[in-house]
C-alpha atoms as a PDB file:
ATOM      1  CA  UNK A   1      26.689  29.351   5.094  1.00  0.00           C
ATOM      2  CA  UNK A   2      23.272  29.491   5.733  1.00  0.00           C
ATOM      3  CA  UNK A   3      22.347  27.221   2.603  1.00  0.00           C
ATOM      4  CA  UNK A   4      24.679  25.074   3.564  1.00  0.00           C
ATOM      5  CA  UNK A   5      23.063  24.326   6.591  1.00  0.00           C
ATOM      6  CA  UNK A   6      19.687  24.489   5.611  1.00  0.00           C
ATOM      7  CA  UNK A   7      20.850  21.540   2.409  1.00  0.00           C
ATOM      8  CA  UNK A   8      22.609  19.407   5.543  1.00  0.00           C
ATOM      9  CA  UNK A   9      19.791  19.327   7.203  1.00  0.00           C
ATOM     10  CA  UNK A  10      17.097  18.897   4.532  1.00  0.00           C
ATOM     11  CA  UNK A  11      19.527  15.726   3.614  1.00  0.00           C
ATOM     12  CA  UNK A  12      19.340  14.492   7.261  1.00  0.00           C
ATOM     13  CA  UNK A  13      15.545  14.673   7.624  1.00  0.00           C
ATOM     14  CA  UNK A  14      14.843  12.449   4.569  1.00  0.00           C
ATOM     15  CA  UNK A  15      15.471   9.250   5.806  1.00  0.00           C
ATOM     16  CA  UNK A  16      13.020  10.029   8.905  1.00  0.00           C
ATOM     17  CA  UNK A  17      10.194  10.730   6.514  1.00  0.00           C
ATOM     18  CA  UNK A  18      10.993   6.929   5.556  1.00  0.00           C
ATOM     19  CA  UNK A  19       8.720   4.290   7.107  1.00  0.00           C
ATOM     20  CA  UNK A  20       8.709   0.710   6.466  1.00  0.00           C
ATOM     21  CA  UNK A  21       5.341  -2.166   5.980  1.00  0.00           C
ATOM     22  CA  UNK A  22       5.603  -2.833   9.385  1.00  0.00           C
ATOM     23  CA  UNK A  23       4.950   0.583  10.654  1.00  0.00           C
ATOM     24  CA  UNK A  24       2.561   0.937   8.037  1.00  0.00           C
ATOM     25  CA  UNK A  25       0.826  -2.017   9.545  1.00  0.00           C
ATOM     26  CA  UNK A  26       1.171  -0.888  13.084  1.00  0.00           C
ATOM     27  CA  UNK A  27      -0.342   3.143  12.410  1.00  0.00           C
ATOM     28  CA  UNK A  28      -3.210   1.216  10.727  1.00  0.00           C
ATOM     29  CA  UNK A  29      -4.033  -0.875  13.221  1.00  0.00           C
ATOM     30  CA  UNK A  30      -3.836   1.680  16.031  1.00  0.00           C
ATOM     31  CA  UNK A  31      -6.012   3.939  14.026  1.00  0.00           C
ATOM     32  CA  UNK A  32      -8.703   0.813  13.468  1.00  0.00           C
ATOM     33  CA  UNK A  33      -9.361   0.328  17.395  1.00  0.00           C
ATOM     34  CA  UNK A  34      -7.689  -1.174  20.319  1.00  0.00           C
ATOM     35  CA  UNK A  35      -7.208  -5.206  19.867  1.00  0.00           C
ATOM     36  CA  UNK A  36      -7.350  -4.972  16.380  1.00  0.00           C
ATOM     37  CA  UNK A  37      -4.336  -7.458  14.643  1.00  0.00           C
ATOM     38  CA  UNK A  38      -3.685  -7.099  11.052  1.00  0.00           C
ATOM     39  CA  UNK A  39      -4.078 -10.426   9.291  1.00  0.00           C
ATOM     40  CA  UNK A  40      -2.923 -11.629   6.149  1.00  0.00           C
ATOM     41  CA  UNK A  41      -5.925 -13.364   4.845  1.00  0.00           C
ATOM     42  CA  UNK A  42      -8.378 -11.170   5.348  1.00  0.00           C
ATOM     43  CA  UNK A  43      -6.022  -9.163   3.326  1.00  0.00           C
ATOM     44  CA  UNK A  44      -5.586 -11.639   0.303  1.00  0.00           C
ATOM     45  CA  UNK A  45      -9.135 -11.898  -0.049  1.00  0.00           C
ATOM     46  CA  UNK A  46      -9.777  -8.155   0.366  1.00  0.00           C
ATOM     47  CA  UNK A  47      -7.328  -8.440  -2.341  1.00  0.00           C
ATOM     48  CA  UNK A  48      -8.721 -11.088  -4.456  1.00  0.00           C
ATOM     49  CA  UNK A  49     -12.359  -9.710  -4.067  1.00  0.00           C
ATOM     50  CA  UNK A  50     -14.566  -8.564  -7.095  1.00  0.00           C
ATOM     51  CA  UNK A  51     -16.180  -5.313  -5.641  1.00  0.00           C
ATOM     52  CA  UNK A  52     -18.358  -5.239  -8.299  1.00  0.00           C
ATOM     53  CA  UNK A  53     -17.872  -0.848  -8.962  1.00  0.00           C
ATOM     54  CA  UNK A  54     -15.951  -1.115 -12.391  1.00  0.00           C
ATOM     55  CA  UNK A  55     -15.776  -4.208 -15.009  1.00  0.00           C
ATOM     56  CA  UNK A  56     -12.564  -3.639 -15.884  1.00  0.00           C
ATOM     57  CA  UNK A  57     -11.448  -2.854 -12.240  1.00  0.00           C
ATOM     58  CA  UNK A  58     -13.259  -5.358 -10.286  1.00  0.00           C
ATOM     59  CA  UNK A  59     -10.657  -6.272  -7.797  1.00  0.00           C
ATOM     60  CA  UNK A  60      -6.828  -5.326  -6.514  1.00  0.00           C
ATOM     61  CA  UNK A  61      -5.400  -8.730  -8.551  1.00  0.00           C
ATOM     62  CA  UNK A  62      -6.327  -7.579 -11.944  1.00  0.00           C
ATOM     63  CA  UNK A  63      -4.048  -5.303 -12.227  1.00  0.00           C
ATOM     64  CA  UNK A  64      -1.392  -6.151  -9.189  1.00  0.00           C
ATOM     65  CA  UNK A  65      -2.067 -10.249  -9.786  1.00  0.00           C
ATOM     66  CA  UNK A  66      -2.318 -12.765  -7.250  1.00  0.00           C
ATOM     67  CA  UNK A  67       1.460 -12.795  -6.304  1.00  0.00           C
ATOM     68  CA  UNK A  68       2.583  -9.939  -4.747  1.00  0.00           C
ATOM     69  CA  UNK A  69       6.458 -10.891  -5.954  1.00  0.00           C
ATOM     70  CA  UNK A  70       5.502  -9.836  -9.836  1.00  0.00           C
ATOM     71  CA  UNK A  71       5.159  -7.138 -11.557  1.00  0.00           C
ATOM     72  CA  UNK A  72       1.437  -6.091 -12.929  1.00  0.00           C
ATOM     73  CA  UNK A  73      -0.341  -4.267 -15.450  1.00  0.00           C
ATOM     74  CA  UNK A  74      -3.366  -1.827 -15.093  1.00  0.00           C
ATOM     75  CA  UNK A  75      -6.473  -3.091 -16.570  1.00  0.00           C
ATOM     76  CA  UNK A  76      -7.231   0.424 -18.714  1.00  0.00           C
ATOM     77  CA  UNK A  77      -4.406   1.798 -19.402  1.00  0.00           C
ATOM     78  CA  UNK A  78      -1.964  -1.056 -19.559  1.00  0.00           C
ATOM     79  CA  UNK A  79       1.076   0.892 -17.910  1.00  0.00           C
ATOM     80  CA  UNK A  80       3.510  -2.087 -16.147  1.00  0.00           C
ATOM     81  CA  UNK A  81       3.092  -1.344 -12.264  1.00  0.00           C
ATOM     82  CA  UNK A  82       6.061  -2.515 -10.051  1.00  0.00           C
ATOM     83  CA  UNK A  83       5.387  -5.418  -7.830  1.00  0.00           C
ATOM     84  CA  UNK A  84       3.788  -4.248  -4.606  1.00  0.00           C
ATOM     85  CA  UNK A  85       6.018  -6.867  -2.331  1.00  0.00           C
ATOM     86  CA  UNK A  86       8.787  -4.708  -0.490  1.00  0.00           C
ATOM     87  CA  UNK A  87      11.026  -8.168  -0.377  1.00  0.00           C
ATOM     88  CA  UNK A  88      11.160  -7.339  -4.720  1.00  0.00           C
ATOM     89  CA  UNK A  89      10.368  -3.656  -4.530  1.00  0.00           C
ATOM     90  CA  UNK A  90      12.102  -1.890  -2.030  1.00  0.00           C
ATOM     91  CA  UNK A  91      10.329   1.534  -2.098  1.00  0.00           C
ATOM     92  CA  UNK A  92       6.862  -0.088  -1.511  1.00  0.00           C
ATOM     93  CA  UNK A  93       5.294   1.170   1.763  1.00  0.00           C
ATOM     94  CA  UNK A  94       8.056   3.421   2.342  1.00  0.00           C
ATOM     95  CA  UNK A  95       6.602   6.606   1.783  1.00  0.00           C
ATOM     96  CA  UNK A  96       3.744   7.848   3.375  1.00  0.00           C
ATOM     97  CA  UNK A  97       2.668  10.176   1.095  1.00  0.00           C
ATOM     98  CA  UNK A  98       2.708   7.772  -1.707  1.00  0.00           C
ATOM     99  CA  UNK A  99       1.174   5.018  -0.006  1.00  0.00           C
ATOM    100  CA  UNK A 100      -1.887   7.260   0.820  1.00  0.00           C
ATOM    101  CA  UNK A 101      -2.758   8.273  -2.503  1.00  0.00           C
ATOM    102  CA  UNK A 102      -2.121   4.939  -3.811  1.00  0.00           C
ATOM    103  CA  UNK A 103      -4.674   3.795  -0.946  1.00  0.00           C
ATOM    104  CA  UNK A 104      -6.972   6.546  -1.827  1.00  0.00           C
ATOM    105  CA  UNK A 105      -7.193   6.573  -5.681  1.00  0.00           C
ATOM    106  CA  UNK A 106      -7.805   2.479  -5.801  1.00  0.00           C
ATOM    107  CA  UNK A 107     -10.002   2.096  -3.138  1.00  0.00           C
ATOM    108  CA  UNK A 108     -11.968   4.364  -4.952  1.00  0.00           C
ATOM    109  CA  UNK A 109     -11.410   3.053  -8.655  1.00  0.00           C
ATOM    110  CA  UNK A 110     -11.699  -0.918  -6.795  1.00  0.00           C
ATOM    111  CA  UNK A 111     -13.581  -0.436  -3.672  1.00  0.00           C
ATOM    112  CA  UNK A 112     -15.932   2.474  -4.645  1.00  0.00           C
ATOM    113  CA  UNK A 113     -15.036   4.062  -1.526  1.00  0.00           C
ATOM    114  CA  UNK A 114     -12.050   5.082   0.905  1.00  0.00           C
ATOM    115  CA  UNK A 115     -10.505   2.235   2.202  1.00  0.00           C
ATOM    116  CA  UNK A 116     -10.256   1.732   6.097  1.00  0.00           C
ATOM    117  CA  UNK A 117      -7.671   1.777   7.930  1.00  0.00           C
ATOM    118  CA  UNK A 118      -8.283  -2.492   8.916  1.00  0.00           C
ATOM    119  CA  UNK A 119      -8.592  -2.966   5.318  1.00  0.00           C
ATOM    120  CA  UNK A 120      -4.929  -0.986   4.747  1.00  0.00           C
ATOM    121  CA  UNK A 121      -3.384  -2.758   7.745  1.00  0.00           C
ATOM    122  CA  UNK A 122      -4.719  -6.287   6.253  1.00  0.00           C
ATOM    123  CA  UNK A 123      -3.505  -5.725   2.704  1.00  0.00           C
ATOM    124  CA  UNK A 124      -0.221  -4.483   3.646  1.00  0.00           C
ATOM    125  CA  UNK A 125      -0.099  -7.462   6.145  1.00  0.00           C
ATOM    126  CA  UNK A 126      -0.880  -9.886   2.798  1.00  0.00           C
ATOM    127  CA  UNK A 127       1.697  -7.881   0.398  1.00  0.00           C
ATOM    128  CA  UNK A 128       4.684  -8.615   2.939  1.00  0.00           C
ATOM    129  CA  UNK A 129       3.682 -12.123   3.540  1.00  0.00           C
ATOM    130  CA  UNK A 130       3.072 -11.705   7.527  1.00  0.00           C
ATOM    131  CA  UNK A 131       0.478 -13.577   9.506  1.00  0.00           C
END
């Protein structure tokens, strides 16, 4: 009985460890400062931006491309990488865990450093197509 209870509720909490873009957006902004709005083009151009730390990975478009809506290819390794727009790809920036150490392992292959949490709230902004 006791399993049983502890499975029904495991299964009930899932969907409230589910966020969506727009709370994404709204956490990051919070955490970058009061007044702070999350704006698309800053975020294409953080996007489209050759941070000059690796050849190969000079920018977020080389391997995620320049519209959001298709599906990409990492520079090295050549994996496929599911298109980052939620509209196409329904589990993008639903999952907090995921979307941190997505955040945290490009910024730092891209970027050369941790992203901040503007920069997140931008991009995120861009990949859903908000203004």
């Amino acid at each position: 009985m006791n399993k049983t209870l502890l499975l029904l509720a495991l299964a009930l909490a899932q969907p409230a460890l589910a966020e969506t873009p727009a709370q994404f957006v709204a956490s990051y902004s919070a955490e970058a400062g009061a007044g702070f709005k999350a704006d698309a083009a800053r975020g294409q151009a953080f996007a489209a931006r050759n941070w000059g730390v690796s050849e190969k990975l000079s920018s977020c478009t080389v391997c995620h491309t320049d519209n959001t809506a298709n599906p990409g290819r990492h520079a090295v390794t050549g994996k496929t990488i599911q298109p980052l727009s939620p509209a196409v790809n329904p589990e993008r920036f639903s999952d907090p865990a995921k979307v941190e150490k997505w955040f945290k392992r490009n910024c730092k292959e891209v970027v050369g450093r941790a992203c901040t949490p503007a920069e997140k709230a931008d991009f995120i902004q861009f990949v859903v197509g908000g203004k």
